[in-house]
N, C-alpha and C. Protein backbone atom coordinates (compact mmCIF):
# COMPACT_ATOMS: atom_id res chain seq x y z
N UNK A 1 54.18 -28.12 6.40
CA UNK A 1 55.16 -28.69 7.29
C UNK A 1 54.54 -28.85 8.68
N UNK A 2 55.26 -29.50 9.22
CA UNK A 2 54.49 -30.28 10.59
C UNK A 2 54.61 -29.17 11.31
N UNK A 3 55.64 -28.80 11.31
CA UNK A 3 55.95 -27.49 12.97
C UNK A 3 55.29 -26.48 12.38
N UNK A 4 54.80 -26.28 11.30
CA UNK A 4 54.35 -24.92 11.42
C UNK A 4 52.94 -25.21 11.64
N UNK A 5 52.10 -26.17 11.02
CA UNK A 5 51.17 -26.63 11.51
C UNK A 5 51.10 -26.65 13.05
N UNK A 6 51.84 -27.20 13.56
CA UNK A 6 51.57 -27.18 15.19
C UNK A 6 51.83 -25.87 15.80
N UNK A 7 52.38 -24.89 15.48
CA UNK A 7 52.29 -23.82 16.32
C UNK A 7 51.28 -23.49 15.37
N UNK A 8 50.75 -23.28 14.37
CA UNK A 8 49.40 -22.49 13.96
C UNK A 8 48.20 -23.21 14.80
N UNK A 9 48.36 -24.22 15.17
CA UNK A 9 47.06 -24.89 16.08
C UNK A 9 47.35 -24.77 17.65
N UNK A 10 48.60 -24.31 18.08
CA UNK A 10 48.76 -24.39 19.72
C UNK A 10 47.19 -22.74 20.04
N UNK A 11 47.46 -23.70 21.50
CA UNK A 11 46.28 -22.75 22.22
C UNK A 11 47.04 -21.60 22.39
N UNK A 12 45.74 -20.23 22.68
CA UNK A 12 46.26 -19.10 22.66
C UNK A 12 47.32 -18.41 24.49
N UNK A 13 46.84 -19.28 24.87
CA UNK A 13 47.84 -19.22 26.01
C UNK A 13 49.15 -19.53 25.84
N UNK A 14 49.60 -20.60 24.95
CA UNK A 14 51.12 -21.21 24.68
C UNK A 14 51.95 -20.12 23.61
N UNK A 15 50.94 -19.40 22.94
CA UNK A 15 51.10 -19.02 21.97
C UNK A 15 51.79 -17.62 22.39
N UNK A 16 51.32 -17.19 23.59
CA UNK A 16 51.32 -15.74 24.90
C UNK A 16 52.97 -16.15 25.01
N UNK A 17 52.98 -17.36 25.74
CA UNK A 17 53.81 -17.43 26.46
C UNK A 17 55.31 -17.71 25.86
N UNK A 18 55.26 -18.42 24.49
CA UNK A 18 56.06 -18.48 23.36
C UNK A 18 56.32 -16.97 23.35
N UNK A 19 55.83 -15.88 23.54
CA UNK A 19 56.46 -14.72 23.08
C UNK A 19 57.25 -13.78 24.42
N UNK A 20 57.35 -14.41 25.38
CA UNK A 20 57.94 -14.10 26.36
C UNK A 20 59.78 -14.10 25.99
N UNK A 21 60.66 -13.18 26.50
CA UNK A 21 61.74 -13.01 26.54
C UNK A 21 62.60 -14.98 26.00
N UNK A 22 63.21 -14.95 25.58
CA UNK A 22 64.34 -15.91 25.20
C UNK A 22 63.86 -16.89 24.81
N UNK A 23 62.03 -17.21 24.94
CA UNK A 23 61.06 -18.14 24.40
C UNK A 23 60.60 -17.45 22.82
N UNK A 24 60.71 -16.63 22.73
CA UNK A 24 60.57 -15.52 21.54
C UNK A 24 61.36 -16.55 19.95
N UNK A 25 62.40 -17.26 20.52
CA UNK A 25 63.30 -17.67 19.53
C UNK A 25 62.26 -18.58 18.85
N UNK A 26 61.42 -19.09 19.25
CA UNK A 26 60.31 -20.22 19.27
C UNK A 26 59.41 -19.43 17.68
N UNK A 27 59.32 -18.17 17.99
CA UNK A 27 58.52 -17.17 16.94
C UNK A 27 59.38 -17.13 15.99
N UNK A 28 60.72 -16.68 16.30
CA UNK A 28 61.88 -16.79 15.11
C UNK A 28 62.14 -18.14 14.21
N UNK A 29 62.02 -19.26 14.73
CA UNK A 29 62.41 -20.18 13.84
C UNK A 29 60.90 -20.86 13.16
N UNK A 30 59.96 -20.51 13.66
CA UNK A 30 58.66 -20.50 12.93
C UNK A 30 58.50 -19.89 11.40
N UNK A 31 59.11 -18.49 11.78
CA UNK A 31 59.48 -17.75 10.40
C UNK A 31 60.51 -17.95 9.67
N UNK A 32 61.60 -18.52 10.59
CA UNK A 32 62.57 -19.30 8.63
C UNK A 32 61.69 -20.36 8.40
N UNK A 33 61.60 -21.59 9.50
CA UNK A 33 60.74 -22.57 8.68
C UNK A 33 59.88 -22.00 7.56
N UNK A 34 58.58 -21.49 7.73
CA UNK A 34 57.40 -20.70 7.17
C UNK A 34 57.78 -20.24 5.88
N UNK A 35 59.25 -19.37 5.80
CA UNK A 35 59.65 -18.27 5.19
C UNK A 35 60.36 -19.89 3.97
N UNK A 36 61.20 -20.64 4.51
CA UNK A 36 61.50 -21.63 3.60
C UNK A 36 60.48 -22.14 2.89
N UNK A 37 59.59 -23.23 3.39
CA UNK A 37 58.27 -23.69 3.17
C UNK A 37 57.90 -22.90 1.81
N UNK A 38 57.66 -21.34 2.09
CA UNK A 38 56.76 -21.20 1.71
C UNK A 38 57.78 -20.33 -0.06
N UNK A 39 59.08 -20.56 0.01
CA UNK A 39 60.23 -19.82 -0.64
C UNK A 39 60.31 -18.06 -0.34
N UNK A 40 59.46 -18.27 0.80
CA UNK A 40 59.54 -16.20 1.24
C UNK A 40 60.65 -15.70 1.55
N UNK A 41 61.62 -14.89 0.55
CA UNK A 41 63.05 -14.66 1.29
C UNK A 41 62.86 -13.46 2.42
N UNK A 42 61.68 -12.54 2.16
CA UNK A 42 61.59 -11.51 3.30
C UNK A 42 60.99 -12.08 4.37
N UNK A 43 60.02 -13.55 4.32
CA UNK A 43 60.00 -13.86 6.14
C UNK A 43 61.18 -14.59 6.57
N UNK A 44 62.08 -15.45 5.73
CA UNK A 44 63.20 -15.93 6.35
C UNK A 44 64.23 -14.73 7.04
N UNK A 45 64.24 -13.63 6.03
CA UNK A 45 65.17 -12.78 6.71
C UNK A 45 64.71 -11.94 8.19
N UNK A 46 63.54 -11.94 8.00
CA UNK A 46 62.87 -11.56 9.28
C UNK A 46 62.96 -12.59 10.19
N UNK A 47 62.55 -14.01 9.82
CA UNK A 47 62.92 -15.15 11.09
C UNK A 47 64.33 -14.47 11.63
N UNK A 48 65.11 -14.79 10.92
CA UNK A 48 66.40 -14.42 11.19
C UNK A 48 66.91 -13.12 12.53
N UNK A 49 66.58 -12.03 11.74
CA UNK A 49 66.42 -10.83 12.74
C UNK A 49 65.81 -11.27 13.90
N UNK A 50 64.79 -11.94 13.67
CA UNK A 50 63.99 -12.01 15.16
C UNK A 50 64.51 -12.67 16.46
N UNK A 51 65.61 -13.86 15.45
CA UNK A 51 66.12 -14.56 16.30
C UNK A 51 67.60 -13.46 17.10
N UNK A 52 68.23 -12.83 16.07
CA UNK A 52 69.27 -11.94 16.52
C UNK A 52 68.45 -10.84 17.52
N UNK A 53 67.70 -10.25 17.36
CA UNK A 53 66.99 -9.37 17.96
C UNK A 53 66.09 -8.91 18.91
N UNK A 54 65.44 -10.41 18.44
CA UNK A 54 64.26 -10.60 19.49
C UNK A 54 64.31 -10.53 21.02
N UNK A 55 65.89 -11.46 21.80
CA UNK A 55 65.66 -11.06 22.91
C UNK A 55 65.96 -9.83 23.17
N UNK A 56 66.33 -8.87 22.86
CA UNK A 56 66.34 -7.42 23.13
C UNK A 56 64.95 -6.93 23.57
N UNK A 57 64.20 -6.28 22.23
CA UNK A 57 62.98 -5.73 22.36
C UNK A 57 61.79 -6.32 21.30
N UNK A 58 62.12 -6.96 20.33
CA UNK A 58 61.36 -7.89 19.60
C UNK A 58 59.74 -8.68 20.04
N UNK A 59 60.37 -8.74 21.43
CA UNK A 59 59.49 -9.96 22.00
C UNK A 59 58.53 -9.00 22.59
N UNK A 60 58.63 -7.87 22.45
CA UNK A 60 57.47 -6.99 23.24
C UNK A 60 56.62 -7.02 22.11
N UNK A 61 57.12 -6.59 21.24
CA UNK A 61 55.91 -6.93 19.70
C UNK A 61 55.31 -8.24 19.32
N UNK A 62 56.04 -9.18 19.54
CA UNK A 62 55.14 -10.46 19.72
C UNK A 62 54.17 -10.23 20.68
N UNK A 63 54.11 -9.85 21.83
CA UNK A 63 53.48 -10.25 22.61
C UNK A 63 52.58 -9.73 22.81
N UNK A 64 52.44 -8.07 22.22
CA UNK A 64 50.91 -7.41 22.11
C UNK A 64 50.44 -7.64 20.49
N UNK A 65 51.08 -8.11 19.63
CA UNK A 65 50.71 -8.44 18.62
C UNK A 65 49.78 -9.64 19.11
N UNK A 66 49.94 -10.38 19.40
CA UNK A 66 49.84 -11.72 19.88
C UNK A 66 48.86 -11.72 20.63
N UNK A 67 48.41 -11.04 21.73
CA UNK A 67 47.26 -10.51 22.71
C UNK A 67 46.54 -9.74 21.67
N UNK A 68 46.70 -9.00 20.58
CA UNK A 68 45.54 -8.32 20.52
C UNK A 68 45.42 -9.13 18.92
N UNK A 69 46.04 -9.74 18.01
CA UNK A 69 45.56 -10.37 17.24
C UNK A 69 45.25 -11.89 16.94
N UNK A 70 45.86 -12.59 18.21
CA UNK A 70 45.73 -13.71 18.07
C UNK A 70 47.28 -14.96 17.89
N UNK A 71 48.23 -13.93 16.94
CA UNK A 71 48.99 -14.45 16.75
C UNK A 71 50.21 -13.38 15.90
N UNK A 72 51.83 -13.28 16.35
CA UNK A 72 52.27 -12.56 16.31
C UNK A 72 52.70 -11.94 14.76
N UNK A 73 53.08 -10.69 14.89
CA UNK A 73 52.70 -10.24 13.58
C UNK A 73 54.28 -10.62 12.50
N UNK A 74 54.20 -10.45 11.18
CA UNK A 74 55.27 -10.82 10.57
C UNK A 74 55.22 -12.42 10.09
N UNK A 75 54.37 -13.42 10.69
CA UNK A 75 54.29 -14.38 10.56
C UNK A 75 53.65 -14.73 8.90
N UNK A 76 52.87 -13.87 8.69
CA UNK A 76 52.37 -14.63 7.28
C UNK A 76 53.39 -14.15 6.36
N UNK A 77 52.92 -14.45 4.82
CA UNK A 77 54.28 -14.20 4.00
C UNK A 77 53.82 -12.38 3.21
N UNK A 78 54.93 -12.25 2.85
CA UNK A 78 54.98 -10.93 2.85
C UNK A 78 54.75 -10.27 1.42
């Protein structure tokens, strides 16, 4: 799928900044897309959470996930 393709190719700066507070949702709907795509019902349900959750404290785990691996964790299929 196109969008997931394009955030798997955005630079690692956009990718930082995607995981910032209420931009986080950006990580969440990556993972239903992904989680559909790919028929993963445990990353859709995680998209999901992330989106309910994420602006809380979620987005702190994107974001050192993300700094120290490249790209935030939970994203591949499970």
């Amino acid at each position: 799928m196109k969008f997931v393709e394009w955030m798997d190719e955005l630079p690692f700066v956009v990718k930082v900044i995607f995981c910032l507070p209420l931009l986080d949702i950006t990580w969440g709907i990556y993972r239903i897309v992904k989680g559909t795509e790919l028929k993963n019902n445990g990353l859709l349900i995680i998209g999901i959470l992330w989106i309910i959750l994420g602006w809380n404290i979620l987005w702190i785990i994107d974001i050192v996930t993300t700094t120290a691996m490249g790209k935030p964790i939970l994203t591949d299929a499970l």
